[in-house]
ModelCIF file with pLDDT and N, C-alpha, C, O atoms, coordinates in Angstrom:
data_MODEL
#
_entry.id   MODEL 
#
_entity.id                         1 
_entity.type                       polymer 
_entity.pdbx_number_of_molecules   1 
#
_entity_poly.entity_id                      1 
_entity_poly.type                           'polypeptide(L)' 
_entity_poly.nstd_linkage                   no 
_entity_poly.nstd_monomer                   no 
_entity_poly.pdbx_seq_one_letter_code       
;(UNK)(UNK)(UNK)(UNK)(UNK)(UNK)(UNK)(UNK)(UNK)(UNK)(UNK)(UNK)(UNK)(UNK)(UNK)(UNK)
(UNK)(UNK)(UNK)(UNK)(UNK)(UNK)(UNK)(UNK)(UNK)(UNK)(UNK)(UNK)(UNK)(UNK)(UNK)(UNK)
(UNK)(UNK)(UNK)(UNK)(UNK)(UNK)(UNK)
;
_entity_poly.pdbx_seq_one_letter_code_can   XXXXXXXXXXXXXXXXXXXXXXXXXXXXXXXXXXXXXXX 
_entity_poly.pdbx_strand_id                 A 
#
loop_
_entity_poly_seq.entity_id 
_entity_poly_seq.num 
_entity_poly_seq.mon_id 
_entity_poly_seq.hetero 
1 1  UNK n 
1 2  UNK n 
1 3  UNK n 
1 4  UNK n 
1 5  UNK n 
1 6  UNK n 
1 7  UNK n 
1 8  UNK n 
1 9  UNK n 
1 10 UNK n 
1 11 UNK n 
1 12 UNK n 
1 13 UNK n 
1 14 UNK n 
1 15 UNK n 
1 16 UNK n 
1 17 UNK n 
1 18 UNK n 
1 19 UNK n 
1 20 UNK n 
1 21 UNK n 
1 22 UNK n 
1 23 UNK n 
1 24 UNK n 
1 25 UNK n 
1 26 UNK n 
1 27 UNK n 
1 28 UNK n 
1 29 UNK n 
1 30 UNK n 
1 31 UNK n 
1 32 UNK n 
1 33 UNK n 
1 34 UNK n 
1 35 UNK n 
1 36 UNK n 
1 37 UNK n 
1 38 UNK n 
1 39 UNK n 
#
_struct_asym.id          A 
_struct_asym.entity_id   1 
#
loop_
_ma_qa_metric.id 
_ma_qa_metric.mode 
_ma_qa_metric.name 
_ma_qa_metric.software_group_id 
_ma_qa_metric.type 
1 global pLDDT . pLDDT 
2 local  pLDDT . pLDDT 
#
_ma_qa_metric_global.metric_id      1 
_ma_qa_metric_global.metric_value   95.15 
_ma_qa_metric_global.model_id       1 
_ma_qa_metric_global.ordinal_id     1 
#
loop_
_ma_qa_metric_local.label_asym_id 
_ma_qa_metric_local.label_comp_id 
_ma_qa_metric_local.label_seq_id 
_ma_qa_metric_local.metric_id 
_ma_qa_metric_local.metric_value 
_ma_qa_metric_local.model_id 
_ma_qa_metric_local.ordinal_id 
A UNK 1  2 98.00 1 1  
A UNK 2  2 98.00 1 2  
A UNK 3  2 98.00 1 3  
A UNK 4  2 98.00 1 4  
A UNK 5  2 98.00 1 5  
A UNK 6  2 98.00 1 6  
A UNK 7  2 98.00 1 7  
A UNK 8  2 98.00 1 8  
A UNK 9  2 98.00 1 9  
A UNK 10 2 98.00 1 10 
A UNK 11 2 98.00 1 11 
A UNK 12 2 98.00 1 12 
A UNK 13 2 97.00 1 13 
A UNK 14 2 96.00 1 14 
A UNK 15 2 96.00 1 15 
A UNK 16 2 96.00 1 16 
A UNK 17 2 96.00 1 17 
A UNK 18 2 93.00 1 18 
A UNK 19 2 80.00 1 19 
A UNK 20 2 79.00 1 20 
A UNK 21 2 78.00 1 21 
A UNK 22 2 81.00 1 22 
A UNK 23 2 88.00 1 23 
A UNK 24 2 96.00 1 24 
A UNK 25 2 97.00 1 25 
A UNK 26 2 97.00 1 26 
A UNK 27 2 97.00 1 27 
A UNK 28 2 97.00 1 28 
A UNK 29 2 98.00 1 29 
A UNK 30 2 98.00 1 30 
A UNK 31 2 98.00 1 31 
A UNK 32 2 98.00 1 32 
A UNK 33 2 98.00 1 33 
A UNK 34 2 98.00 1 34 
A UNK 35 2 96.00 1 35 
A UNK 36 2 95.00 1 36 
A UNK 37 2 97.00 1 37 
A UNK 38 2 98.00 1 38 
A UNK 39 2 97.00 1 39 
#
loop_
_atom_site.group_PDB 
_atom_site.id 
_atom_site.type_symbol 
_atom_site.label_atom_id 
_atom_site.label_alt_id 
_atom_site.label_comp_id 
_atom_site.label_asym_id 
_atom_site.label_entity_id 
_atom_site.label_seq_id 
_atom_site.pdbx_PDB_ins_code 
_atom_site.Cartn_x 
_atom_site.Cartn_y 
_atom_site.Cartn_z 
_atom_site.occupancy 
_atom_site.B_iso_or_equiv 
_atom_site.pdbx_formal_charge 
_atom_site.auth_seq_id 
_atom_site.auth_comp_id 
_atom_site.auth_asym_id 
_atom_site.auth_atom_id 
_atom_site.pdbx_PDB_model_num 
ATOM 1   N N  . UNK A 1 1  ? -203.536 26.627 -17.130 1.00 98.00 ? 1  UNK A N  1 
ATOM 2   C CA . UNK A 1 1  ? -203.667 26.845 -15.689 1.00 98.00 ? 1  UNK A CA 1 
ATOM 3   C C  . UNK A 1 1  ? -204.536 28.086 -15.478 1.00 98.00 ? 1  UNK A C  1 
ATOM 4   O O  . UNK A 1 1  ? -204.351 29.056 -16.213 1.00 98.00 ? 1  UNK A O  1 
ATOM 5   N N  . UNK A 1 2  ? -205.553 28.124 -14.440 1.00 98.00 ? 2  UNK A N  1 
ATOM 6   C CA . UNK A 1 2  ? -206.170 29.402 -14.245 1.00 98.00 ? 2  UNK A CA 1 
ATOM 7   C C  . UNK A 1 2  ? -206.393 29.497 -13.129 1.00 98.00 ? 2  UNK A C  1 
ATOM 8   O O  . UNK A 1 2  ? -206.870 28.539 -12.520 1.00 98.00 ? 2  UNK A O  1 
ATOM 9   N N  . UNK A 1 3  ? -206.089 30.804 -12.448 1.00 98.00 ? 3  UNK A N  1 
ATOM 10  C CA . UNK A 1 3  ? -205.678 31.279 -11.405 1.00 98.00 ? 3  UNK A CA 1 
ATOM 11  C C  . UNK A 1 3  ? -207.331 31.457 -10.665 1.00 98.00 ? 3  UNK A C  1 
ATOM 12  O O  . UNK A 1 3  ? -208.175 30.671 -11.096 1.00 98.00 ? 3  UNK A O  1 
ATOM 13  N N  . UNK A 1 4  ? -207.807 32.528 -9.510  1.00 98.00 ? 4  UNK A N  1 
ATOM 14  C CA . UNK A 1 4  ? -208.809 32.639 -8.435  1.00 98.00 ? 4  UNK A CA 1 
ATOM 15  C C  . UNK A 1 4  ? -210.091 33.701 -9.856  1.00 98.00 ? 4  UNK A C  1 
ATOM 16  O O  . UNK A 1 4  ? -211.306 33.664 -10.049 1.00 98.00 ? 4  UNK A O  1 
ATOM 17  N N  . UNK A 1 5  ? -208.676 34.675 -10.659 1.00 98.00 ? 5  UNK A N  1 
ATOM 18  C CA . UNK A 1 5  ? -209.610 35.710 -11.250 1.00 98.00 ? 5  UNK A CA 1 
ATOM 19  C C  . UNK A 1 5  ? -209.875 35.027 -12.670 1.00 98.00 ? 5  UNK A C  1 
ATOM 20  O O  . UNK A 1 5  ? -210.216 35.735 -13.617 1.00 98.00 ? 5  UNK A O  1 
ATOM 21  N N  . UNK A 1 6  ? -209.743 33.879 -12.790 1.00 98.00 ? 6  UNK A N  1 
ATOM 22  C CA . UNK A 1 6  ? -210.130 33.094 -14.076 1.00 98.00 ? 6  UNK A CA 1 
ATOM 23  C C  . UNK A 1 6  ? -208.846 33.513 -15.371 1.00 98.00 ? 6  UNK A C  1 
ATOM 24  O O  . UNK A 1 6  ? -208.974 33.475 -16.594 1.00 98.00 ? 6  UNK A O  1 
ATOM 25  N N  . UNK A 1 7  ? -207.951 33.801 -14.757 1.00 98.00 ? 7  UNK A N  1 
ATOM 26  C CA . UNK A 1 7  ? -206.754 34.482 -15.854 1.00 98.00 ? 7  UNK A CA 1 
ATOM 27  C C  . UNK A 1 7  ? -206.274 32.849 -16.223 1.00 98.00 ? 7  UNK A C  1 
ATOM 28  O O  . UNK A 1 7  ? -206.366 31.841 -15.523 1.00 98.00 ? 7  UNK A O  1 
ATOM 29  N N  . UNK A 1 8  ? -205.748 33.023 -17.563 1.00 98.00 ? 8  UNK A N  1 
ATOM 30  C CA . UNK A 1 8  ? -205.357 31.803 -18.124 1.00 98.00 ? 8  UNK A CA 1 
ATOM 31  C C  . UNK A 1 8  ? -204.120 31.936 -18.650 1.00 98.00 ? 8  UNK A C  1 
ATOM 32  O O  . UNK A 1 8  ? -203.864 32.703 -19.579 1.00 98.00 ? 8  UNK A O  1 
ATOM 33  N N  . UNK A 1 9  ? -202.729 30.689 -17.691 1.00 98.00 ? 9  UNK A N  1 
ATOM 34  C CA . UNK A 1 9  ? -201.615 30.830 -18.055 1.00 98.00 ? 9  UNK A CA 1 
ATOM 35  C C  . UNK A 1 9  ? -201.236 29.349 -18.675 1.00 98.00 ? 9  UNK A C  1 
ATOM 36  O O  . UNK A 1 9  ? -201.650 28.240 -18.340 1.00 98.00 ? 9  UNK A O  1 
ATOM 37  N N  . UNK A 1 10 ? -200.289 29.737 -19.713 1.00 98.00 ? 10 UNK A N  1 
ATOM 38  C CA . UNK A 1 10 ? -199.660 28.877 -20.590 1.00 98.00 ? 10 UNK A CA 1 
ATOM 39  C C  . UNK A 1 10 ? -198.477 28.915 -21.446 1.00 98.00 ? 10 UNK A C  1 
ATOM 40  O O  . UNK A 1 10 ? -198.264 30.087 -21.757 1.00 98.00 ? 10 UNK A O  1 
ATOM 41  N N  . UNK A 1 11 ? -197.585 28.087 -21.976 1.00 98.00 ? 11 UNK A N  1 
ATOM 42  C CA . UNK A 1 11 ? -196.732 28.378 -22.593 1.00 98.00 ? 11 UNK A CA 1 
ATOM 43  C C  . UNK A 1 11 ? -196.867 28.191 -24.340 1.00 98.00 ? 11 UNK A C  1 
ATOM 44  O O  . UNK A 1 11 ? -197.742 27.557 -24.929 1.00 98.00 ? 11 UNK A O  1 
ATOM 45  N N  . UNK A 1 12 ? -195.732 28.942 -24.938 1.00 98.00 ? 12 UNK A N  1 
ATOM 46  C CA . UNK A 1 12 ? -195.978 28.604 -26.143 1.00 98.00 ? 12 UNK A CA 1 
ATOM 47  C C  . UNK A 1 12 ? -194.458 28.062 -27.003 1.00 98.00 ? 12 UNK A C  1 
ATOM 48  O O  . UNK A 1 12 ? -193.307 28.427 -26.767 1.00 98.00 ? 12 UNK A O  1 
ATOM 49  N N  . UNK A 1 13 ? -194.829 27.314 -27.802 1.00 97.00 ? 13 UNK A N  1 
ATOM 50  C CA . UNK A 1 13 ? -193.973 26.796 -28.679 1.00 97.00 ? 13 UNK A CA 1 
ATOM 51  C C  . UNK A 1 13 ? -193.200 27.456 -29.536 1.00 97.00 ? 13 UNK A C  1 
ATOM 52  O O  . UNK A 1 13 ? -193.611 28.597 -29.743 1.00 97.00 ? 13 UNK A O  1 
ATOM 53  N N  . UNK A 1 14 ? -191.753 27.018 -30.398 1.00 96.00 ? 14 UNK A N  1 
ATOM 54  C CA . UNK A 1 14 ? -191.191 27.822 -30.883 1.00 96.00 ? 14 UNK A CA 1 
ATOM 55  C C  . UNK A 1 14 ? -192.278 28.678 -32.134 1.00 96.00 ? 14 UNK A C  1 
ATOM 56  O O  . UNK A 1 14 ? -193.108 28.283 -32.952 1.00 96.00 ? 14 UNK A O  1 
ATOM 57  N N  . UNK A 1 15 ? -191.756 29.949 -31.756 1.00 96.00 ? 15 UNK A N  1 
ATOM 58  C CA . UNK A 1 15 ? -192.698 30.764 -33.285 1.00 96.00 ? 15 UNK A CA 1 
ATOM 59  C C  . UNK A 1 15 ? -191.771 32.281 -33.219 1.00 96.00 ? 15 UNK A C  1 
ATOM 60  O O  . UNK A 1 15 ? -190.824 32.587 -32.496 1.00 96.00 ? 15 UNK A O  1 
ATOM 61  N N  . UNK A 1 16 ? -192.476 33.041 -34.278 1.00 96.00 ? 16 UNK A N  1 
ATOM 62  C CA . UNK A 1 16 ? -191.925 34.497 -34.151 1.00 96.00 ? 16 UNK A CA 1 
ATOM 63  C C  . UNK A 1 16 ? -192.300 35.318 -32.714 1.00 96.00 ? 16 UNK A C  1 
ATOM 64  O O  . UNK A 1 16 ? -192.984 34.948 -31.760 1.00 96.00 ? 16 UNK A O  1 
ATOM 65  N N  . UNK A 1 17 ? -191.729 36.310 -32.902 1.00 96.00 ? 17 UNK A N  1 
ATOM 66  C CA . UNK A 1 17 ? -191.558 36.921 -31.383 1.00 96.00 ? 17 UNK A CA 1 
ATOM 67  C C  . UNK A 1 17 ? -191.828 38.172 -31.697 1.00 96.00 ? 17 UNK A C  1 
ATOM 68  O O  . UNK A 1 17 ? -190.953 38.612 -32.443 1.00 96.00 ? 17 UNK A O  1 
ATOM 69  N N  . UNK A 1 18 ? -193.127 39.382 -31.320 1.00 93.00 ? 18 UNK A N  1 
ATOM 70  C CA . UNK A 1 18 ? -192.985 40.490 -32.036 1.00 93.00 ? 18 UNK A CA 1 
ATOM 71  C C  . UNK A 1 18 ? -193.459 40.822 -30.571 1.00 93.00 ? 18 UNK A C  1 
ATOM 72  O O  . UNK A 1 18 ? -194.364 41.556 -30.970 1.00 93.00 ? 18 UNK A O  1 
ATOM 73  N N  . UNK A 1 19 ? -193.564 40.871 -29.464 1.00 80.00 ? 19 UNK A N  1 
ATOM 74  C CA . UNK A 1 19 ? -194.612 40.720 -28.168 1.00 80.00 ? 19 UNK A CA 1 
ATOM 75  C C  . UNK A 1 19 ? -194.542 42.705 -28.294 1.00 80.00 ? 19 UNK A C  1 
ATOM 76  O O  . UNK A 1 19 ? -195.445 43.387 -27.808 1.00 80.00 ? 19 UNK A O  1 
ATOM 77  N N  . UNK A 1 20 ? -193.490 43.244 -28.919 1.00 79.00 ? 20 UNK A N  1 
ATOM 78  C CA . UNK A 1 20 ? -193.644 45.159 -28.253 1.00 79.00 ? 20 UNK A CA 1 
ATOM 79  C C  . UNK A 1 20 ? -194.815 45.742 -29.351 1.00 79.00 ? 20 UNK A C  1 
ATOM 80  O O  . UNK A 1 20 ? -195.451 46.795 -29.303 1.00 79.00 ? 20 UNK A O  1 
ATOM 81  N N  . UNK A 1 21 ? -194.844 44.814 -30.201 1.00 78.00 ? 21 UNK A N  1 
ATOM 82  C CA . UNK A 1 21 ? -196.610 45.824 -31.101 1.00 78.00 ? 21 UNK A CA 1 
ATOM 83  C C  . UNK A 1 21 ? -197.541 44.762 -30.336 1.00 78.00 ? 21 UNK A C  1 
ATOM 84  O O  . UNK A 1 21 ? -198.656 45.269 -30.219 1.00 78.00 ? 21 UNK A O  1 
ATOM 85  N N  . UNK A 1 22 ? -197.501 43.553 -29.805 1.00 81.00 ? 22 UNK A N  1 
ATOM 86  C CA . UNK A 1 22 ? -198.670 42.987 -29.172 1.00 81.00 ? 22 UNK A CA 1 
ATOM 87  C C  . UNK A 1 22 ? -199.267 41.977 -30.209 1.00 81.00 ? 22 UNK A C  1 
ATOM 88  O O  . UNK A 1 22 ? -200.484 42.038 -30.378 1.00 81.00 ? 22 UNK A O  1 
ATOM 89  N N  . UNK A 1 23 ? -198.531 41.033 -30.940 1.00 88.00 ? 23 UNK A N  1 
ATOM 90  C CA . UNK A 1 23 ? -198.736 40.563 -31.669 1.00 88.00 ? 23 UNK A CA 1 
ATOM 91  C C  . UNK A 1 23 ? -198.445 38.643 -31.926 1.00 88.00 ? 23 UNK A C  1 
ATOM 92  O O  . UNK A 1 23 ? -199.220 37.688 -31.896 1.00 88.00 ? 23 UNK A O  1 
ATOM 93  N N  . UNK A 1 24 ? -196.785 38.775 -32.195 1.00 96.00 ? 24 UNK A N  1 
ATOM 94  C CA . UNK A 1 24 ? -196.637 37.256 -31.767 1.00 96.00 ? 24 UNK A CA 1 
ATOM 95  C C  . UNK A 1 24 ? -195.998 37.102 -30.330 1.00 96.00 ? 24 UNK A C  1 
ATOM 96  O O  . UNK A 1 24 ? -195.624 37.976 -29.548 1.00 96.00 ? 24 UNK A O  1 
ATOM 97  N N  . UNK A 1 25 ? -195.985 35.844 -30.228 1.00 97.00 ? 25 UNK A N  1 
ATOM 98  C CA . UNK A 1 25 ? -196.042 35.456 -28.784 1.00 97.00 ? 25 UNK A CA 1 
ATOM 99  C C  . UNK A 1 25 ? -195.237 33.901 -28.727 1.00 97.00 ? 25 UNK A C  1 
ATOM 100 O O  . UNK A 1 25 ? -195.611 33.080 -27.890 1.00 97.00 ? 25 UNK A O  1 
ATOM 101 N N  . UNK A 1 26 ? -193.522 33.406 -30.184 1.00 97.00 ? 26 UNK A N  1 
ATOM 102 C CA . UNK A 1 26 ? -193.229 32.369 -29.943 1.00 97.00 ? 26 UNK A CA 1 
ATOM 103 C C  . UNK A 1 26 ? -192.607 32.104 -28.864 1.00 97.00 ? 26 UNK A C  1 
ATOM 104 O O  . UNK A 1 26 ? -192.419 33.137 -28.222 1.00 97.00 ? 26 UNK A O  1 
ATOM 105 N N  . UNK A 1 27 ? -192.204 31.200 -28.375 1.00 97.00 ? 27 UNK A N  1 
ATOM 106 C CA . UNK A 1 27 ? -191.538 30.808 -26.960 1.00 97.00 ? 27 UNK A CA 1 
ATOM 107 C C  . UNK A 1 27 ? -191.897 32.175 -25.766 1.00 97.00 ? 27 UNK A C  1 
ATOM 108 O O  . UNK A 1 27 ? -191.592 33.353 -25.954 1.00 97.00 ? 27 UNK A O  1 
ATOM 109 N N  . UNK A 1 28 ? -192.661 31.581 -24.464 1.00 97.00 ? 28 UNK A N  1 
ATOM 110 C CA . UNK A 1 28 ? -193.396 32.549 -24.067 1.00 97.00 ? 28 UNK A CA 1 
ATOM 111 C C  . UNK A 1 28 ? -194.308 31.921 -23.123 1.00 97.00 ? 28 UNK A C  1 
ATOM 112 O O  . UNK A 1 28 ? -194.981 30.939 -23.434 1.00 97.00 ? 28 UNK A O  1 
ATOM 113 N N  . UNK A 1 29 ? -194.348 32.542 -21.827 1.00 98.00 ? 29 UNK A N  1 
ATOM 114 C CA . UNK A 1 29 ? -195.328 32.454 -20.702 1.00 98.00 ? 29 UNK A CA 1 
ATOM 115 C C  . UNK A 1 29 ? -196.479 33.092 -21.237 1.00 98.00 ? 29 UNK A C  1 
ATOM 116 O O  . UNK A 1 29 ? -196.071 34.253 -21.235 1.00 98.00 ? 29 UNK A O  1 
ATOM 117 N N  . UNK A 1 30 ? -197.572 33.142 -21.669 1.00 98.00 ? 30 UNK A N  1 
ATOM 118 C CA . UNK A 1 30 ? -198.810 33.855 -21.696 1.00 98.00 ? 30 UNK A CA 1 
ATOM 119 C C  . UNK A 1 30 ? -199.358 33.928 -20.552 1.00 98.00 ? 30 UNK A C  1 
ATOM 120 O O  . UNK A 1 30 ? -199.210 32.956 -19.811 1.00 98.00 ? 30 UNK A O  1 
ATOM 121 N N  . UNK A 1 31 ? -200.184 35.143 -20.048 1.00 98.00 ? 31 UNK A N  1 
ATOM 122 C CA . UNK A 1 31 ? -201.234 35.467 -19.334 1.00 98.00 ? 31 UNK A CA 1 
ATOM 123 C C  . UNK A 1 31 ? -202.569 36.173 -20.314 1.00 98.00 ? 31 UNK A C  1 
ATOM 124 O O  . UNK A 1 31 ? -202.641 37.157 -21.050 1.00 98.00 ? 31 UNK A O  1 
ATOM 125 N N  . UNK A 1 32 ? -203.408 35.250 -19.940 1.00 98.00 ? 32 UNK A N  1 
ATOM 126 C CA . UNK A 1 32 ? -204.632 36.280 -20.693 1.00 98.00 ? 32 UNK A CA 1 
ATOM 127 C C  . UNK A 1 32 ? -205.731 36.300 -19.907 1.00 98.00 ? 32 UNK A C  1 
ATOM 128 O O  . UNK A 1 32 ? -206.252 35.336 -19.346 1.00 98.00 ? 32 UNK A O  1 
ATOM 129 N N  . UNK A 1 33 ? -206.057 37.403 -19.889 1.00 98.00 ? 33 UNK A N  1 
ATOM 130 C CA . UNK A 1 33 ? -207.260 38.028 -19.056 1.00 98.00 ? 33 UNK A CA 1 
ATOM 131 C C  . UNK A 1 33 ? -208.772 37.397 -19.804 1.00 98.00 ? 33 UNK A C  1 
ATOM 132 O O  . UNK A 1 33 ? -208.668 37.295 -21.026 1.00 98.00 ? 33 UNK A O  1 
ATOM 133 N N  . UNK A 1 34 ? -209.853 37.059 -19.345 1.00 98.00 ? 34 UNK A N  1 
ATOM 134 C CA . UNK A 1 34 ? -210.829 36.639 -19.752 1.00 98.00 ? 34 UNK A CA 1 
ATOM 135 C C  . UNK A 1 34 ? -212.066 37.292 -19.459 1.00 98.00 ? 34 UNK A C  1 
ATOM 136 O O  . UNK A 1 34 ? -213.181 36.805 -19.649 1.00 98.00 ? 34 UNK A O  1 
ATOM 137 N N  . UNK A 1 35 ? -211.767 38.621 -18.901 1.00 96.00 ? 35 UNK A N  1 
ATOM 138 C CA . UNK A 1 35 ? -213.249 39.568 -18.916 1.00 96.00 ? 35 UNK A CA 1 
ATOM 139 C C  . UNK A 1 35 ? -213.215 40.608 -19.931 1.00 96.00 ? 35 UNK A C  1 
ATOM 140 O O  . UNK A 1 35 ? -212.622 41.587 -20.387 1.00 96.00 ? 35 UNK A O  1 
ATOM 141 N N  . UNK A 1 36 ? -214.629 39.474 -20.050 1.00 95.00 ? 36 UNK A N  1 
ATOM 142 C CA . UNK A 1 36 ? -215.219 39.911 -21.849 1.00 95.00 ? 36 UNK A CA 1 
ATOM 143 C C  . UNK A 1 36 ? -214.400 39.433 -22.901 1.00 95.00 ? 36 UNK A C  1 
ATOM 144 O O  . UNK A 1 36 ? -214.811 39.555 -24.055 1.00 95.00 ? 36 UNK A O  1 
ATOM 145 N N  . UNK A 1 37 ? -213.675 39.085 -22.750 1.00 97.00 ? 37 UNK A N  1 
ATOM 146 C CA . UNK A 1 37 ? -212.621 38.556 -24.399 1.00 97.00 ? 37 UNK A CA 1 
ATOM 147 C C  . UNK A 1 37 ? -211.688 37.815 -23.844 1.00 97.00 ? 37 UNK A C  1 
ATOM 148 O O  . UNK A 1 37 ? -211.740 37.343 -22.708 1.00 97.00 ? 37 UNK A O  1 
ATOM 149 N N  . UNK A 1 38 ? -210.911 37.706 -24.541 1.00 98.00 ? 38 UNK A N  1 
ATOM 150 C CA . UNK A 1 38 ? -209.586 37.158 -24.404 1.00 98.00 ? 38 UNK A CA 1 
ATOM 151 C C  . UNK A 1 38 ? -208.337 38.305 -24.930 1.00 98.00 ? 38 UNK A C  1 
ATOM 152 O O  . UNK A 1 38 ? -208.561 38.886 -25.992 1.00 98.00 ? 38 UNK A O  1 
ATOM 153 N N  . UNK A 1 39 ? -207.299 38.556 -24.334 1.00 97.00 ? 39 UNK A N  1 
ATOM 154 C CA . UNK A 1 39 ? -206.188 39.239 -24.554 1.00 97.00 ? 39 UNK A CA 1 
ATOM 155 C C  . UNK A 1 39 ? -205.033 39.143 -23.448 1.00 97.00 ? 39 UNK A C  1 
ATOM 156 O O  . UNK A 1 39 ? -203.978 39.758 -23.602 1.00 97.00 ? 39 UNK A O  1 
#
């Protein structure tokens, strides 16, 4: 799904979960920003 500012939301499947160093992301709403990269 992507919103007006081109941000891209999605879910993710079971996996590890580390999200406080910024790393895995199992079971999980993502938002990722798309200016200049992806994160």
């Amino acid at each position: 799904a992507v919103d007006a500012q081109t941000n891209l939301f999605f879910q993710t499947a079971n996996g590890t979960f580390d999200a406080t160093n910024g790393t895995d992301y199992g079971d999980c709403f993502l938002k990722l920003t798309t200016a200049g990269h992806l994160a």
